[in-house]
Structures are given as structure tokens and as C-alpha cells.
N, C-alpha and C. Protein backbone atom coordinates (compact mmCIF):
# COMPACT_ATOMS: atom_id res chain seq x y z
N UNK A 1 -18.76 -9.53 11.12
CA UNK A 1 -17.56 -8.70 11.08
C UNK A 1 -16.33 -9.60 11.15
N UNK A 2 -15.06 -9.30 10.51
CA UNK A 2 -14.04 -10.27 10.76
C UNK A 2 -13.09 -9.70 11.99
N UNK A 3 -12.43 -10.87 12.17
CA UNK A 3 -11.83 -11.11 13.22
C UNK A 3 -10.66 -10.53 13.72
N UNK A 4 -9.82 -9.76 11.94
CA UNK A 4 -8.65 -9.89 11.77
C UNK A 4 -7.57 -10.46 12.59
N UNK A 5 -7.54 -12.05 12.61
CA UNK A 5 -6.72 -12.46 13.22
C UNK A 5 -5.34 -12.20 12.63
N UNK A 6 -4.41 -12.77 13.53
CA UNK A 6 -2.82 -12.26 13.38
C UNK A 6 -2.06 -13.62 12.92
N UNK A 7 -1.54 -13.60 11.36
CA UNK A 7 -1.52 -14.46 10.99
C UNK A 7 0.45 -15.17 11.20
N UNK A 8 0.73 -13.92 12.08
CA UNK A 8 2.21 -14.00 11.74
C UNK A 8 3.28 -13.87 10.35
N UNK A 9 2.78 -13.53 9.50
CA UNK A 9 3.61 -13.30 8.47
C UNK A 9 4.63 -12.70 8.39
N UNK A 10 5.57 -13.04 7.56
CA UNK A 10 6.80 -12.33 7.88
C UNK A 10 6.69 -11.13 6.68
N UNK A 11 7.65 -10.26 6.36
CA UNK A 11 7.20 -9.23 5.65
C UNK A 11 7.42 -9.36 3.96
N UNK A 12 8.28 -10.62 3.63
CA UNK A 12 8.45 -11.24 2.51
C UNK A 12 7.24 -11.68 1.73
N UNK A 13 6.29 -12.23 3.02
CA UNK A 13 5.37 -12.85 2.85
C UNK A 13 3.99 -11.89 2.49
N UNK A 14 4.13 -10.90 3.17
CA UNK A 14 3.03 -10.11 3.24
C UNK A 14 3.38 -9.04 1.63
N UNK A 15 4.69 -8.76 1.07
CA UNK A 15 4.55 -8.64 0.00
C UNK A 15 4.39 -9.47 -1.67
N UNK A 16 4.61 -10.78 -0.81
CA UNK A 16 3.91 -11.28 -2.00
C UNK A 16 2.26 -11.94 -2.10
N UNK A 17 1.72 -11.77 -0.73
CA UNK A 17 0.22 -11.54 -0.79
C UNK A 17 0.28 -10.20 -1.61
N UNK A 18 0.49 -9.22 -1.59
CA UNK A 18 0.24 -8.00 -2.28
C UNK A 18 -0.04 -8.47 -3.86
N UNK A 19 0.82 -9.30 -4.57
CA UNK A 19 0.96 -9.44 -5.97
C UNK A 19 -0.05 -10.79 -6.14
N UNK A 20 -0.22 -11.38 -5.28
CA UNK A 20 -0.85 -12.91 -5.22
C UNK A 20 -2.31 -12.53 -5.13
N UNK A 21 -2.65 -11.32 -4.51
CA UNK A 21 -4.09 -10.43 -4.57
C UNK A 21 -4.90 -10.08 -6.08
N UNK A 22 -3.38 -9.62 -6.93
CA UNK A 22 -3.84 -9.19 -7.96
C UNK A 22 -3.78 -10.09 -9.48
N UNK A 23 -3.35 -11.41 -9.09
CA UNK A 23 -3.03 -12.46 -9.80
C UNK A 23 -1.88 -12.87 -10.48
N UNK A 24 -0.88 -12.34 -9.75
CA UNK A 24 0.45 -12.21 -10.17
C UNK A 24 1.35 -13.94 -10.50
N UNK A 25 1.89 -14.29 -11.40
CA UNK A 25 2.21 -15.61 -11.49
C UNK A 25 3.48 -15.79 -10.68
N UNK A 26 4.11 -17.01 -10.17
CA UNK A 26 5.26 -16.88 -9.44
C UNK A 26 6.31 -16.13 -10.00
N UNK A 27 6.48 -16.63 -11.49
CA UNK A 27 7.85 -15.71 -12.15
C UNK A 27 7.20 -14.50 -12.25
N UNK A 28 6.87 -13.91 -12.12
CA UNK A 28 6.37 -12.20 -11.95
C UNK A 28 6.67 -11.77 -10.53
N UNK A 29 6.13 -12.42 -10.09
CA UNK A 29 6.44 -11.98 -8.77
C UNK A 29 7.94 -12.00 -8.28
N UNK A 30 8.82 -13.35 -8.70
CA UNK A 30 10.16 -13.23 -8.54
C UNK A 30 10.90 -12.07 -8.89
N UNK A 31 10.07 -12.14 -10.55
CA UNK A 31 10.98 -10.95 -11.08
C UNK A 31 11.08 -9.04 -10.34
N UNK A 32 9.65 -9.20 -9.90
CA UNK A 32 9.07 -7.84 -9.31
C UNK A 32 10.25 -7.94 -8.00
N UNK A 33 10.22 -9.14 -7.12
CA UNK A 33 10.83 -8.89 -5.79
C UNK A 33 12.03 -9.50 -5.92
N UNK A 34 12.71 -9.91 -7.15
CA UNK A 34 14.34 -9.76 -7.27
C UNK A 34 14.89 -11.35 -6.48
N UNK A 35 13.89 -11.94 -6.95
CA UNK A 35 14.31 -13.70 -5.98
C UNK A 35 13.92 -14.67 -7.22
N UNK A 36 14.15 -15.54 -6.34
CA UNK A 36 14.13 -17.08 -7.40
C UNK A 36 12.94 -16.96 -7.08
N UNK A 37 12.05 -17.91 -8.24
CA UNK A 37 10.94 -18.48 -8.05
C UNK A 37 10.69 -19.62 -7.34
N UNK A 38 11.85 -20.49 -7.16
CA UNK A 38 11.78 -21.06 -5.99
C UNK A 38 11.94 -20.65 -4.42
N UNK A 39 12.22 -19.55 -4.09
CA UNK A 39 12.04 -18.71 -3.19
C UNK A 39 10.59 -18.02 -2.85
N UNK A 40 9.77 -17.73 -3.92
CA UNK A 40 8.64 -17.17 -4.04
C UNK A 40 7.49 -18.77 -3.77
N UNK A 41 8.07 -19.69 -4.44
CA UNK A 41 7.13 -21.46 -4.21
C UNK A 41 7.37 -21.42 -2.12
N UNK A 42 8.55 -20.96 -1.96
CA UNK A 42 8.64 -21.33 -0.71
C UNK A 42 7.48 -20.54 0.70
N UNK A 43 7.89 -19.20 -0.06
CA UNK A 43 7.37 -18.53 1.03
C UNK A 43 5.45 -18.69 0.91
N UNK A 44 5.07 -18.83 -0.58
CA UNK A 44 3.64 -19.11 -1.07
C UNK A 44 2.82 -20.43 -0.31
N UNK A 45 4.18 -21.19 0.27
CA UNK A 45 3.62 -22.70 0.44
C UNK A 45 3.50 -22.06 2.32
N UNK A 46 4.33 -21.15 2.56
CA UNK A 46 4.26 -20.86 4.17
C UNK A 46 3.00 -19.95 4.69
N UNK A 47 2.78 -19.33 3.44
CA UNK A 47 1.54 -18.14 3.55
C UNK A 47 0.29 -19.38 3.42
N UNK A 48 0.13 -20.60 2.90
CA UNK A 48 -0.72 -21.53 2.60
C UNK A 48 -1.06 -22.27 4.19
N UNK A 49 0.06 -22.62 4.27
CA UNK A 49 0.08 -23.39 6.06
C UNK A 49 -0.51 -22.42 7.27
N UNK A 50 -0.04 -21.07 7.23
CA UNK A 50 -0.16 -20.21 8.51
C UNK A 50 -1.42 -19.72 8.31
N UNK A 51 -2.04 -19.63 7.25
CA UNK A 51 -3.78 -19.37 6.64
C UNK A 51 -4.62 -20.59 7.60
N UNK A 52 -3.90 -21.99 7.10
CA UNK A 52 -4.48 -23.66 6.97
C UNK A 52 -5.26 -23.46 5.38
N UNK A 53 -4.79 -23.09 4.51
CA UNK A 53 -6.19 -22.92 3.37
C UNK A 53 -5.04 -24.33 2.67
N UNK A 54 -6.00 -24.22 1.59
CA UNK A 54 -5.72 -25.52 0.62
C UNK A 54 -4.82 -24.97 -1.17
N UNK A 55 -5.04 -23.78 -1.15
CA UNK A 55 -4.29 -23.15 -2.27
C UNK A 55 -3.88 -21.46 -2.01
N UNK A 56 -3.40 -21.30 -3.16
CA UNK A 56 -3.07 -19.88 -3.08
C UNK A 56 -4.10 -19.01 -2.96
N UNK A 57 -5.24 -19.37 -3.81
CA UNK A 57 -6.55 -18.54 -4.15
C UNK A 57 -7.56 -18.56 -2.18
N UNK A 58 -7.30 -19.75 -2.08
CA UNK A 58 -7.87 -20.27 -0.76
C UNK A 58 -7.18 -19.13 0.49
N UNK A 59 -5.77 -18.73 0.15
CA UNK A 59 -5.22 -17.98 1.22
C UNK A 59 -5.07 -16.68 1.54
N UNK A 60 -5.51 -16.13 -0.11
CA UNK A 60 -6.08 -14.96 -0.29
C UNK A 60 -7.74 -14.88 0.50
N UNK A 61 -8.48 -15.73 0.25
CA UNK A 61 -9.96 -15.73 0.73
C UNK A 61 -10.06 -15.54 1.86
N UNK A 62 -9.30 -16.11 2.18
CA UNK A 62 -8.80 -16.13 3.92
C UNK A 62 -8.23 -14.95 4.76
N UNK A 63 -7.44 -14.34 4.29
CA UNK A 63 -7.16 -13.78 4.77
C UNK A 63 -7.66 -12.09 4.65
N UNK A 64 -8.53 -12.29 3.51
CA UNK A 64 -9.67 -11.01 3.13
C UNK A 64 -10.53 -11.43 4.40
N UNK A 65 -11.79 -12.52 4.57
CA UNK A 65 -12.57 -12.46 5.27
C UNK A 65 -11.72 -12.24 6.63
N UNK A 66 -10.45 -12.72 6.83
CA UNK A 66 -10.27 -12.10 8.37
C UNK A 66 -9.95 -10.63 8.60
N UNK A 67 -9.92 -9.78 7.89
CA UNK A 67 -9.52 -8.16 7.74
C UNK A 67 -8.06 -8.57 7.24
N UNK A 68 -7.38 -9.12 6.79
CA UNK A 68 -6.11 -8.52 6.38
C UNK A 68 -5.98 -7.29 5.68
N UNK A 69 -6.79 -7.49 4.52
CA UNK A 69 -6.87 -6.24 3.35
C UNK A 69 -7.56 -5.09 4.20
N UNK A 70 -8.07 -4.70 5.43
CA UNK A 70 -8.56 -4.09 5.45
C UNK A 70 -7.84 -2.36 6.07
């Protein structure tokens, strides 16, 4: 069973896990949430660290097996 640990995300963050779930590219996602894509590199690289995973795909995995999605 997972753990759902508490990963701290902020809520920027937790909507672009939403689009990063469904394979959304950074400029899509900028465009969807009205920011730079360097804004979207930023918060992607913070959702990467507060996981510890090694990529984007890695932080999605991660955060499925801990219950996030659930």
C-alpha cells in the first residue's frame, strides 16, 4: 500500500503535475497556465528535487506509487 507521503508542493506545482501526468510539453503547459516556459522549467526542476527522482517521468512515478493521484 502507499504511503502517501506529503510532498510539500506548492499549488503551481501541483497543477502542473496535472498536465505533466498526461504528457503535456513545457510550452503547453505555459500556454495552458498563462506563464513563461521558463517559469514552468523552474517549478518542473522543484517538483524533481522535493520527489528526489531523476526526471520528470521519474516524478510522476513517484509520486503515483506514494498515493498522490489517489
Amino acid at each position: 500500500m502507499a504511503e502517501n507521503i506529503n510532498f510539500n508542493l506548492t499549488d503551481i506545482e501541483k497543477e502542473i503535475i496535472n498536465y505533466l501526468k498526461f504528457g503535456f510539453t513545457n510550452m503547453e503547459i505555459a500556454k495552458e497556465i498563462h506563464v513563461s516556459v521558463h517559469t514552468v522549467k523552474y517549478h518542473i526542476s522543484s517538483i524533481i528535487k522535493k520527489t528526489n527522482a531523476i526526471n520528470r517521468i521519474n516524478a510522476i512515478f513517484i509520486l503515483g506509487k506514494n498515493g498522490y493521484f489517489n
